[in-house]
Structures are given as C-alpha cells and as structure tokens.
Protein backbone atom coordinates (compact mmCIF):
# COMPACT_ATOMS: atom_id res chain seq x y z
CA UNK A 1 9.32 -1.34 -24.85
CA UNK A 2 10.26 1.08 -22.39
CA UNK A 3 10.40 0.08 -18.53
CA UNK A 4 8.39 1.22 -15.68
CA UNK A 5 10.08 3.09 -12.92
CA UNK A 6 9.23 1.86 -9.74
CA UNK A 7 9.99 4.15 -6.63
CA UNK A 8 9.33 2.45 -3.47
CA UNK A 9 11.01 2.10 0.40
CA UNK A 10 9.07 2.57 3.71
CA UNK A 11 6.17 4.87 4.95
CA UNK A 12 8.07 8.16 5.11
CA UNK A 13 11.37 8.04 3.45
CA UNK A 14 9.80 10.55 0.58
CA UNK A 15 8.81 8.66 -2.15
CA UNK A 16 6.17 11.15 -3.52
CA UNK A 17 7.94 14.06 -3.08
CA UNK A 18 11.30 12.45 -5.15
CA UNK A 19 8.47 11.27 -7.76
CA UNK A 20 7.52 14.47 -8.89
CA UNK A 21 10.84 15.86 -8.85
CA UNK A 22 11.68 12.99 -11.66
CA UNK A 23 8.22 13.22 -13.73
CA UNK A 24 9.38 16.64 -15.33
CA UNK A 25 12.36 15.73 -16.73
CA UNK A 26 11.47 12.03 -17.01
CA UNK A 27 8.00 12.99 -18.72
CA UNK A 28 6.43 10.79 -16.32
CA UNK A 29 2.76 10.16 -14.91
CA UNK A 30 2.29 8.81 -11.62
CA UNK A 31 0.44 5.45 -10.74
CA UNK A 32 -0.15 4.70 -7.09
CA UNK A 33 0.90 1.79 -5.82
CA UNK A 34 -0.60 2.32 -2.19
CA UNK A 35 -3.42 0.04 -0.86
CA UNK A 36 -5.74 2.36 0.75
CA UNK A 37 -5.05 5.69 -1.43
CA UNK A 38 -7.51 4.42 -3.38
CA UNK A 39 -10.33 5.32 -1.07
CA UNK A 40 -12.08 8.31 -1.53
CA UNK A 41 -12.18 10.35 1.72
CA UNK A 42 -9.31 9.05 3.59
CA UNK A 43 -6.94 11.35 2.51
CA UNK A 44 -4.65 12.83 5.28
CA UNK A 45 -4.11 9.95 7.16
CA UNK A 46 -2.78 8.11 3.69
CA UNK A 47 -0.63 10.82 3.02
CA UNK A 48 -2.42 10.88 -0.27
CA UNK A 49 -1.28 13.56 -2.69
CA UNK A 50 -2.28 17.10 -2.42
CA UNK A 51 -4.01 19.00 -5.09
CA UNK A 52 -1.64 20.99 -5.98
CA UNK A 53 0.57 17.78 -6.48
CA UNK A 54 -2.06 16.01 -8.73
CA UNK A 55 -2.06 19.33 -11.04
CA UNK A 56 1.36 19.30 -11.26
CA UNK A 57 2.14 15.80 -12.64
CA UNK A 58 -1.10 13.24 -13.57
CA UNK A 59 -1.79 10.66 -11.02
CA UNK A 60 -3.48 7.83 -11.28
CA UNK A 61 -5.24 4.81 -9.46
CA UNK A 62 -6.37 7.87 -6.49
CA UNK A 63 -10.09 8.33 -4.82
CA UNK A 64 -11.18 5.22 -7.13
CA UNK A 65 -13.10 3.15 -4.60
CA UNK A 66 -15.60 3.83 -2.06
CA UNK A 67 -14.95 2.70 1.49
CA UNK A 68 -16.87 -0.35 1.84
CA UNK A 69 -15.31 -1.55 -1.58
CA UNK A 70 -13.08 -4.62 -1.30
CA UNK A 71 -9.57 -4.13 -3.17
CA UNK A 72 -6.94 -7.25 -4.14
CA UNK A 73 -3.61 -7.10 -5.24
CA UNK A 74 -4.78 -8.91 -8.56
CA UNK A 75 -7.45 -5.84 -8.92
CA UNK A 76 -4.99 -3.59 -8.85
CA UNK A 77 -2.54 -5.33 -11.13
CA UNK A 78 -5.58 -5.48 -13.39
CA UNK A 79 -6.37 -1.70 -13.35
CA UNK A 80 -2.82 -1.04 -13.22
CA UNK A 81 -2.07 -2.45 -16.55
CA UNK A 82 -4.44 -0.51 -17.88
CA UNK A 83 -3.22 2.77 -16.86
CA UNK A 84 0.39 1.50 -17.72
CA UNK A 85 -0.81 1.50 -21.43
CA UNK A 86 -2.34 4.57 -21.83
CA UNK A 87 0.31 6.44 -20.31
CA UNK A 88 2.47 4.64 -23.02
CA UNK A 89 -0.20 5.71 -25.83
CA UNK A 90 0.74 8.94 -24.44
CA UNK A 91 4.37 8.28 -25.03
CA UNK A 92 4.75 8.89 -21.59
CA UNK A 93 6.68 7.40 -18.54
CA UNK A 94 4.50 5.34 -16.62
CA UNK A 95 6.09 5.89 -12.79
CA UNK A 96 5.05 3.26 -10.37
CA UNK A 97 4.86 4.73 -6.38
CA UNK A 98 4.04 3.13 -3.01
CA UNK A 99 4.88 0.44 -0.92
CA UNK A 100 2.27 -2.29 -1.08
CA UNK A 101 5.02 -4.58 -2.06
CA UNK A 102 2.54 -7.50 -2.54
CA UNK A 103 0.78 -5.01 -5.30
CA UNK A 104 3.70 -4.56 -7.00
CA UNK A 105 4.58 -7.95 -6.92
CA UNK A 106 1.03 -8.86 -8.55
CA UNK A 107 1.73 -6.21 -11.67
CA UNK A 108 5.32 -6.48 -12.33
CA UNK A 109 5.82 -10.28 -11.45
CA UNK A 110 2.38 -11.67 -11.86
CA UNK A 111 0.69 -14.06 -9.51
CA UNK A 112 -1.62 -17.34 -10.53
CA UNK A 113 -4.86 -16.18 -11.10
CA UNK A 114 -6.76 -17.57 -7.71
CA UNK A 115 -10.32 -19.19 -8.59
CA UNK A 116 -13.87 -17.67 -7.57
CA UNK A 117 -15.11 -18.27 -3.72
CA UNK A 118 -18.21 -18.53 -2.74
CA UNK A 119 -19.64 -14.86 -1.02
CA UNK A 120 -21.34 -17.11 1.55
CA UNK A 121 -17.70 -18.04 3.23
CA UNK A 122 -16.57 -14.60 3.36
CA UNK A 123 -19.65 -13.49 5.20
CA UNK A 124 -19.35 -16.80 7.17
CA UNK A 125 -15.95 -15.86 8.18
CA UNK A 126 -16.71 -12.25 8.88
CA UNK A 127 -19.53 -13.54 11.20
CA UNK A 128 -16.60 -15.60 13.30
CA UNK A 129 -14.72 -12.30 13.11
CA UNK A 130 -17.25 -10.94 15.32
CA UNK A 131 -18.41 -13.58 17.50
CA UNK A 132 -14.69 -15.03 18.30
CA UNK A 133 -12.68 -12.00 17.56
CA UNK A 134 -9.49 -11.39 15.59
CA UNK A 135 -6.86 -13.71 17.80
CA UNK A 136 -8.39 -16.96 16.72
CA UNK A 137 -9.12 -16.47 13.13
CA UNK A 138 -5.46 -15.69 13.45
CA UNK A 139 -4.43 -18.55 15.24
CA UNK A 140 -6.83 -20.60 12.41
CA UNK A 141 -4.47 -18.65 9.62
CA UNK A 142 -1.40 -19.20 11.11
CA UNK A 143 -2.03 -22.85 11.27
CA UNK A 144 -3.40 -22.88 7.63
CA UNK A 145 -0.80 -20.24 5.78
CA UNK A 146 2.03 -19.39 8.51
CA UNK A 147 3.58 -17.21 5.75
CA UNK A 148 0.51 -14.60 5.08
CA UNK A 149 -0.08 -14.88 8.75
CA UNK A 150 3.60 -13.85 9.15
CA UNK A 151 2.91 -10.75 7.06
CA UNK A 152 -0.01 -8.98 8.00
CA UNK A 153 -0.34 -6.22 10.66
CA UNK A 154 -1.97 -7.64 13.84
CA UNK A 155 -5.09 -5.05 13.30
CA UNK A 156 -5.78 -5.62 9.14
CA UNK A 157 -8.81 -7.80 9.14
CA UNK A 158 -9.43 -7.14 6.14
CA UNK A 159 -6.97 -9.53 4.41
CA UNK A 160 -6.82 -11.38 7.35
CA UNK A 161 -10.25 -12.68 5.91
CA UNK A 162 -9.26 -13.10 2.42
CA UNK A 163 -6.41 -15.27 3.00
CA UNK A 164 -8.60 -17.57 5.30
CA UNK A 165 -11.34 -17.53 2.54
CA UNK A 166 -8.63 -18.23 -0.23
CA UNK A 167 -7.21 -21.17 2.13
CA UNK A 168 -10.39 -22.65 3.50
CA UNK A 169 -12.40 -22.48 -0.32
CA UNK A 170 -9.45 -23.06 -2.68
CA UNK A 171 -7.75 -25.72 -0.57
CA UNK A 172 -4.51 -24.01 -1.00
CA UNK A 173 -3.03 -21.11 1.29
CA UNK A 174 -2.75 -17.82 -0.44
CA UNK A 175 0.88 -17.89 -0.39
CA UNK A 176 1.04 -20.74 -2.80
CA UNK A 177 -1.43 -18.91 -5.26
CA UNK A 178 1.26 -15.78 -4.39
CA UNK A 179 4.36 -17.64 -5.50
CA UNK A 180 3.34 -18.53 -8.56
CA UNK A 181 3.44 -16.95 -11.83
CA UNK A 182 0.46 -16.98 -14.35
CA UNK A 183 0.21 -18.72 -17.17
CA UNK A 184 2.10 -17.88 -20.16
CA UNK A 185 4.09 -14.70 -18.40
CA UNK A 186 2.71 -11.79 -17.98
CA UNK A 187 5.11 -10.13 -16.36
CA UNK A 188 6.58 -6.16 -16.55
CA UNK A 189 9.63 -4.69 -17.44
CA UNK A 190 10.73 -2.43 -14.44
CA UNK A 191 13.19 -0.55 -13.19
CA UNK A 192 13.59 -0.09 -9.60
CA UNK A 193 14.30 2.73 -7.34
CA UNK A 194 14.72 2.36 -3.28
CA UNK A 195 15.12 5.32 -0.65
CA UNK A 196 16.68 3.99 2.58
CA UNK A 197 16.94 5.80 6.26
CA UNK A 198 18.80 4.95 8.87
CA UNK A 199 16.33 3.41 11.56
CA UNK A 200 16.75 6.63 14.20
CA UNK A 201 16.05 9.30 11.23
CA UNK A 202 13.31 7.33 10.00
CA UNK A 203 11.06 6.51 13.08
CA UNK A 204 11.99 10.51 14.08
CA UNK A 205 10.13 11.22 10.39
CA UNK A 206 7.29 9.30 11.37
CA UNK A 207 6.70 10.63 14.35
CA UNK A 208 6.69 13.86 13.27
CA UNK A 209 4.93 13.13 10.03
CA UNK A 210 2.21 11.87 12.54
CA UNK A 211 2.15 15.35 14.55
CA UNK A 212 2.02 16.73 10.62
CA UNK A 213 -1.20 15.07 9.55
CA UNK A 214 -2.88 15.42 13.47
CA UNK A 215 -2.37 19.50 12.71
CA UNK A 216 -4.01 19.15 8.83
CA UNK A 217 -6.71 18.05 10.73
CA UNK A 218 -6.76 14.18 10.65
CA UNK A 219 -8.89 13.91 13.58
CA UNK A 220 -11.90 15.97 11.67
CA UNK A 221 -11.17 13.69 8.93
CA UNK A 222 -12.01 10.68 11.00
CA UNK A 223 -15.33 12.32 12.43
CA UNK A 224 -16.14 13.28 9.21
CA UNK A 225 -16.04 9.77 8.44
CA UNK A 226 -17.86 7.78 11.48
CA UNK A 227 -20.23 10.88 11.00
CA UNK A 228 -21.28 9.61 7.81
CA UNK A 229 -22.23 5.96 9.44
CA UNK A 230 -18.72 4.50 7.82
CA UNK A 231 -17.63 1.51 10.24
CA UNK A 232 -14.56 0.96 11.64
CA UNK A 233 -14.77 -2.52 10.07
CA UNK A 234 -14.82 -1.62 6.67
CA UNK A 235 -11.38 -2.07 4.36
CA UNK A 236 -10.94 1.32 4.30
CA UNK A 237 -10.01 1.89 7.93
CA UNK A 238 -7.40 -0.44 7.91
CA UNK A 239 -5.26 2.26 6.82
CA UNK A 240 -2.81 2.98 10.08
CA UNK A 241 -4.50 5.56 12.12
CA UNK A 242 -8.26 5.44 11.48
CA UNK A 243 -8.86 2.44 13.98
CA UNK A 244 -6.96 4.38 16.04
CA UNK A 245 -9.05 7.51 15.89
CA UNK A 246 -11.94 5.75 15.74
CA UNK A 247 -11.13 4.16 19.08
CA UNK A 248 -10.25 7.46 20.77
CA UNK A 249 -13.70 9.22 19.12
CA UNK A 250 -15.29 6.32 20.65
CA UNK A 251 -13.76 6.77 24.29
CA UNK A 252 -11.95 3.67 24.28
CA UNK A 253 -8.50 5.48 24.43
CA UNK A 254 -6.72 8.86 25.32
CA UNK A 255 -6.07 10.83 22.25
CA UNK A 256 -2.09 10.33 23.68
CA UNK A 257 -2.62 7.02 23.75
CA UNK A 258 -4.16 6.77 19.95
CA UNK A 259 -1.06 8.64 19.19
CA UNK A 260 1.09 6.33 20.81
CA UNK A 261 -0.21 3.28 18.69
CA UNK A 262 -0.39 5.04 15.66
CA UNK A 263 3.68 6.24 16.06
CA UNK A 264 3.99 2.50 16.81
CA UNK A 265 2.29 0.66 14.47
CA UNK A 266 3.92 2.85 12.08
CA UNK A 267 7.09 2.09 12.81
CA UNK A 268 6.39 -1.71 12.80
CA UNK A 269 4.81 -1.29 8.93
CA UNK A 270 7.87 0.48 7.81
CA UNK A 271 9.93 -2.68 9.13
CA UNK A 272 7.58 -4.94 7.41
CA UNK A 273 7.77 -3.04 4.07
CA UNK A 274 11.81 -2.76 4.22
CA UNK A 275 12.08 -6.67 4.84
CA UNK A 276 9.95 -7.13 1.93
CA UNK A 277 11.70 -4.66 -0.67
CA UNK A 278 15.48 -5.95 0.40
CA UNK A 279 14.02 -9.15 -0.78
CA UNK A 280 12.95 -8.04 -4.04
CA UNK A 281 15.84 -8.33 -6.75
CA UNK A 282 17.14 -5.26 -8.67
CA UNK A 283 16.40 -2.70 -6.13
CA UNK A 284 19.17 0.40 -6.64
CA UNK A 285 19.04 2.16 -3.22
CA UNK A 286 19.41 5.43 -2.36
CA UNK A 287 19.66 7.44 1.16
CA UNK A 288 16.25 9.31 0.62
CA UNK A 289 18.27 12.11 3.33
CA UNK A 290 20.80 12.66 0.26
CA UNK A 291 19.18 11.15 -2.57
CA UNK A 292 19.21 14.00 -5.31
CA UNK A 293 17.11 14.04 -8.23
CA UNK A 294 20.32 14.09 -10.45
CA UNK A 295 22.32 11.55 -8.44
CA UNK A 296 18.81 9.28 -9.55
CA UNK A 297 18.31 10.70 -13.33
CA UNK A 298 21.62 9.82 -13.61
CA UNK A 299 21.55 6.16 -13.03
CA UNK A 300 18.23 6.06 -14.72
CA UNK A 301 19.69 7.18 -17.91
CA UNK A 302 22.42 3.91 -17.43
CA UNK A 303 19.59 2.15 -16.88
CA UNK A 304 17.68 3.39 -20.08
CA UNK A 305 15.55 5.61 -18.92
CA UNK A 306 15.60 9.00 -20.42
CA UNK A 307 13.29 12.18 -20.28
C-alpha cells in the first residue's frame, strides 16, 4: 500500500503553500494535521486555509468542531484514519500537513489506547484551575509527568488538564500511555517531508506573518468571537493569539503589548515543534527558502511516491 506524505516543520516555514504545489502532480488530498484548525471560526489566527485553497486541492479534518468541543490526539488519529482510506478508495494521495507532532505521532506511530476517566475529575480539576490558577496545577503536573509538563506552552490549559486527569485517574502519567504502541500495531506507512529556516529568517517570517493576519482582520475575528459569549477558557482559544486578543479586548494589555506576546510565544512554539520533529526518525529536510517543488517530487519519486 502506498505511503502517506507527511509535510511538517515549524509555524511559518510554508508548509501549506509547498502542499498544494505537490497535490497536482502528486494527485494528492490534504489532511490537516493542526490542533486547533479544526475549530470552526478561528480561522485567521490558525492560518487556516483560504477558500480559494480548499477549491483548489480537497482538504480535510477543517471547521469540524465547535469551540467548546474537546479534541485528543487519539481523536484525531481516529478520524484521521478514516479520511486516510477514503482518499485511498479514491486512488488518491492522502497528504498529511501540520505540526501537532504529538497528532502525528498518535496516527502514524500509534499510542496505547488510554482508559475512560471519570467527567467528575475533569470538572474537579477545572474548578482548581480557577480557584488556584494555572502555576500550581503546573507545579502538581510537573511533579506527576515532568515530561508532558516539559512540553506544553505555559498558557495551554487545555491539555494541561488532560494530562493531570490522565495521571491522577489512570495512575499512570500521560507520557507512559504516549510511549507506547497499541496492541497488535497499528501503525502507518509514511513518508516524511521537513522545511527548515535558519532561526533569524524564521522568527523575521513570524513576525511579519503576525502583522499579515492583524491586517486580514484578526482582531474582528476575536470580537466576533467573545461577541458571541465564547470564553477565553474554552480549547479553542488556546490557539496562539486569541488569549492574547482577548486580553487586550478586555483592557488587560496594550494592543503593542498583545503583539509583543503573540510574536513571542510564537517564536517559542516554533522551537518546541523543531525539537520535536528532529527527534522523529526519517525526516528528509529541506530549506523551505529554496525548497522547490521539483527538488521535493524528485526525492519523492526515490522514495516511491509518484503522481
């Protein structure tokens, strides 16, 4: 059976745009592999793809959640697979894109299926959340699973509370449960692309890919948003920027300063996600600056993959 391509790197190295230069020729459909794409509504601030885009090659695994909805990297391994097929039914390519690397990891690896926890903990812990604030159910996860606590951004509650409910009702940290593979398999065929920048050229593309989405109107967005009673809380907003907003909308910051953070925190995700991806195995990297869509065709067809 034919591989998956998988395109990934940081936040703004270009992995859309070198995606649907290769689904033509590749006769490829494109899956997203981004954690909070899958909201509906927060679109600029996810760099989600345009219309335009989505006419031009199929995506899939887009604007399929509300915001309040909870999403797991085994939900989207599970919905994944699912799309993976019928683009094969199709006797199509099915192109993997993002950089949730922990996503990834849960479709093309597979992860232990973690038991059932009971609601009542996670709206235990969510209580704590707001009565002790964020530092000390950090502290309490660092203590319990240094290794998620290692990972996650300083502001993403969201999974902040899942790997404390995973730890604290399964009696193992969510890193073990990570690690391991299911039973019997399970795993994915892939081949994997990278896109690399140097550090300067990157954080410069961020900044002004920051500027980019504040002149689409990102800050209307976010209105829009609180406007329709959405909480800054919810899963949703834990994409990079929305907090932020939020904050600024709610006179707790400077729209500079909002800025500021954003460019920042940014920067900090993209190191995250490039530790994570030079760790995975059979990466071929490319400098997204010169990458052409050739140069990668070309070492796809080595590698089996052929429009």
């Amino acid at each position: 059976m034919t591989p998956v391509l998988t395109i990934v790197g940081a936040t703004a190295t270009g992995k859309s745009a070198v995606a649907l230069e290769l689904a033509g020729p590749l006769g490829g459909e494109i899956i997203n592999a981004d954690a909070l794409q899958v909201y509906r509504g927060f679109d600029i601030g996810t760099a989600k793809p345009s219309r335009q885009e989505r006419r031009r090659v199929p995506h899939h695994l887009l604007d399929i959640l509300d915001p309040h909805e909870p999403f797991s990297a085994g939900e989207f391994a599970r919905r994944a697979r699912r799309v993976i097929e019928e683009i094969r039914g199709r006797q199509r390519l099915p192109m993997l894109v993002g950089g949730s690397g922990l996503y990834l990891r849960a479709l093309i690896d597979g992860i232990s299926p973690i038991p059932s926890v009971d609601p009542r903990l996670r709206e235990r812990l969510r209580d704590r959340l707001a009565g002790e604030g964020v530092a000390v159910l950090r502290a309490e996860l660092s203590r319990l699973d240094p290794p998620t606590a290692e990972r996650l951004a300083p502001a993403d509650t969201q999974r902040l509370l899942r790997a404390l409910e995973v730890a604290q009702g399964t009696g193992r940290p969510l890193s073990a449960w990570i690690a391991e593979k299911p039973l019997g398999g399970g795993g994915i065929d892939a081949v994997w692309i990278g896109l690399t920048l140097p550090r300067a050229l990157l954080y410069d593309r961020i900044a002004r890919r920051v500027e980019r989405m504040l002149a689409d109107g990102w800050v209307d967005e976010v209105e829009r948003l609180l406007a329709a009673g959405l909480s800054p809380t919810l899963a949703a907003f834990q994409a990079i920027g929305y907090r932020e907003l939020a904050s600024h909308m709610g006179g707790e910051t400077t729209l500079e300063e909002a800025i500021e953070r954003i460019v920042r925190a940014t920067r900090n995700y993209a190191k995250r996600q490039m530790t994570w991806f030079r760790r995975q195995a059979g990466v071929e990297w490319f400098p997204a600056a010169a990458a052409s869509s050739a140069t990668i065709l070309d070492h796809l067809a080595r590698a089996g993959l052929r429009g």
